[in-house]
N, C-alpha and C. Protein backbone atom coordinates (compact mmCIF):
# COMPACT_ATOMS: atom_id res chain seq x y z
N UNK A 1 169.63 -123.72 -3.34
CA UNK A 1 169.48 -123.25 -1.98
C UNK A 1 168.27 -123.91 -1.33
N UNK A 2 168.42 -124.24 0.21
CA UNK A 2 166.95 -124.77 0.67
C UNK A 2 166.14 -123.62 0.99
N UNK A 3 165.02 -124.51 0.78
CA UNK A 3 163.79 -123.59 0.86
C UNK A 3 163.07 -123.79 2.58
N UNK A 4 163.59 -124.83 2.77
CA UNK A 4 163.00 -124.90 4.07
C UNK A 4 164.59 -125.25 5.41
N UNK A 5 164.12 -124.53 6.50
CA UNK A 5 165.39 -124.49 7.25
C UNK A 5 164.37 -125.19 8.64
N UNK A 6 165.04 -126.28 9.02
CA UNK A 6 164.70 -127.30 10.30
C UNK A 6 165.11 -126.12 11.50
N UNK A 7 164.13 -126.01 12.47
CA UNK A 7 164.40 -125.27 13.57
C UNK A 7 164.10 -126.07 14.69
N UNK A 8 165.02 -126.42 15.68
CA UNK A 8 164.67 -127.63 16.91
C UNK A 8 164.08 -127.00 18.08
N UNK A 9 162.97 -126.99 18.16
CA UNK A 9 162.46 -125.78 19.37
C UNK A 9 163.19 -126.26 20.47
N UNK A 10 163.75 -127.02 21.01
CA UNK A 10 164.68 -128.01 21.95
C UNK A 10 165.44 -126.62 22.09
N UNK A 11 166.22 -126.34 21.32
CA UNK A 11 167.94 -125.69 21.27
C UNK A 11 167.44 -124.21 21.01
N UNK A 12 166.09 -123.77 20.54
CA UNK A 12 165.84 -122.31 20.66
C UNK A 12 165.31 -122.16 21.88
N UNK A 13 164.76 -122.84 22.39
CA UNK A 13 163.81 -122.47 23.72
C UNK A 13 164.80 -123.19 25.18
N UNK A 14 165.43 -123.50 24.97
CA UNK A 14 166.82 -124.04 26.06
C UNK A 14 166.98 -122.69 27.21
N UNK A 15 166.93 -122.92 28.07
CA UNK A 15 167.38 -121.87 29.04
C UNK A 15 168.77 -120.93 28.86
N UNK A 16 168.64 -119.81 29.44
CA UNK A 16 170.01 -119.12 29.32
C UNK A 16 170.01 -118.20 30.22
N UNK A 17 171.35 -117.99 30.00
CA UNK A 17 171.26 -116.62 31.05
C UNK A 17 171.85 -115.20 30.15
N UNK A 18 171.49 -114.03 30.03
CA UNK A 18 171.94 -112.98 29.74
C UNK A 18 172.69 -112.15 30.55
N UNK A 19 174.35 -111.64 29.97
CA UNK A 19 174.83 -110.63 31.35
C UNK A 19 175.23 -109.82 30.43
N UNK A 20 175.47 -108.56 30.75
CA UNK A 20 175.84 -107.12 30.19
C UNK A 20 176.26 -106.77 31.58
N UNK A 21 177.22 -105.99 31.08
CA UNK A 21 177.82 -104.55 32.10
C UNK A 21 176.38 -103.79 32.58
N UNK A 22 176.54 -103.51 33.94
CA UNK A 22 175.41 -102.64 34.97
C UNK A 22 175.20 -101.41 33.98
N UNK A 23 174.02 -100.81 33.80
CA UNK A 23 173.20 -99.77 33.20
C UNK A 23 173.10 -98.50 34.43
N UNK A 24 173.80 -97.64 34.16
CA UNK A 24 173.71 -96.15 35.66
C UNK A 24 171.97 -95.86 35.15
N UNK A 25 171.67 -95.70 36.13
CA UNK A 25 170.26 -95.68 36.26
C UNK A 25 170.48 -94.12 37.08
N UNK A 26 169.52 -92.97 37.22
CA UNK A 26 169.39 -91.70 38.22
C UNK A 26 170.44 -91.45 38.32
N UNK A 27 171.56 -90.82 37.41
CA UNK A 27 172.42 -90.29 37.72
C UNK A 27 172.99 -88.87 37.23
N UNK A 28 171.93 -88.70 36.81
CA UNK A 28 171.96 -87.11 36.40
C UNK A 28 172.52 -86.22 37.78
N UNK A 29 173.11 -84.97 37.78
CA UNK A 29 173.83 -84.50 39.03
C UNK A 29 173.73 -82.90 38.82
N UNK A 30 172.89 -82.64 37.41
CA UNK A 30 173.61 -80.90 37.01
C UNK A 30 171.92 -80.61 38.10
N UNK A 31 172.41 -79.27 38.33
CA UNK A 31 171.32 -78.51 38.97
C UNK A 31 170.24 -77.78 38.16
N UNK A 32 169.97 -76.92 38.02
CA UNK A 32 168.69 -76.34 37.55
C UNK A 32 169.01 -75.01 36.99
N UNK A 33 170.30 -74.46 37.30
CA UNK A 33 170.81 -73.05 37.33
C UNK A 33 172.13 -73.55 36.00
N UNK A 34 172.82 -75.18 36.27
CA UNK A 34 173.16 -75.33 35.07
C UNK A 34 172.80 -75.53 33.74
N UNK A 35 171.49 -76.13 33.85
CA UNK A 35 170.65 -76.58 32.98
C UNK A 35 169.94 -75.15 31.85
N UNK A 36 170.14 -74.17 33.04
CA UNK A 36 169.37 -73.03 32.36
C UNK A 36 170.60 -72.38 31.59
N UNK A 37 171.58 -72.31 32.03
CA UNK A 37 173.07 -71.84 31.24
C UNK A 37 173.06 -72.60 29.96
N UNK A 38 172.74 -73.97 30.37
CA UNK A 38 172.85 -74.62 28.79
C UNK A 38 172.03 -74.58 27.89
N UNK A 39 170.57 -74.81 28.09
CA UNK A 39 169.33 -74.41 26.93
C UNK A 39 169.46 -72.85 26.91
N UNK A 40 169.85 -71.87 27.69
CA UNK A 40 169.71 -70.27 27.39
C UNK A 40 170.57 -70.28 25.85
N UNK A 41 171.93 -70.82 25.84
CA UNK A 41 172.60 -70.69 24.78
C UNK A 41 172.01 -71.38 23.68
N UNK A 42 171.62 -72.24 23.53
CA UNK A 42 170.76 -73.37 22.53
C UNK A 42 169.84 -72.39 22.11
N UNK A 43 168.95 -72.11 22.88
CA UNK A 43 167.66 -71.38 22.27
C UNK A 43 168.55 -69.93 21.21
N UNK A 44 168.99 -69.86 22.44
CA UNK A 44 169.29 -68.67 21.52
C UNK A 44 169.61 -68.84 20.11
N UNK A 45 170.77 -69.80 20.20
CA UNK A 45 171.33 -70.18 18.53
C UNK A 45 170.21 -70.28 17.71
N UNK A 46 168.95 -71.35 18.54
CA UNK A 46 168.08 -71.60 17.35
C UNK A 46 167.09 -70.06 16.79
N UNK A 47 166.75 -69.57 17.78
CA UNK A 47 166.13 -68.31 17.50
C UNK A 47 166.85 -67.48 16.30
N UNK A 48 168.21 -67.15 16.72
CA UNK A 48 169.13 -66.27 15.78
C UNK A 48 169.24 -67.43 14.79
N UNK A 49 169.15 -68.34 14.35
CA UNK A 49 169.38 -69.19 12.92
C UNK A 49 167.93 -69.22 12.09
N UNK A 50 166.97 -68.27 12.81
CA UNK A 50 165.46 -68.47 12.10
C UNK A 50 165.29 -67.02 11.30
């Protein structure tokens, strides 16, 4: 096996471009009255599992 591997900084450092599918950024929508419906039940579980 080689011990040494040739790296061409030419062909690593070459320009590019990166694309991915758009990232939803701020899109959270629940209110404050849902939010409390959902951790009320959570806590609870964890409380009653202690």
């Amino acid at each position: 096996m080689s011990k040494q591997i040739f790296i061409d900084p030419n062909v690593v450092r070459k320009p590019e471009t990166l694309s991915f599918p758009s990232i939803p950024v701020n899109q959270y929508q629940k209110t404050v009255k849902e939010e409390k419906k959902n951790f009320t039940k959570t806590y609870r579980k964890q409380v009653k599992a202690v």
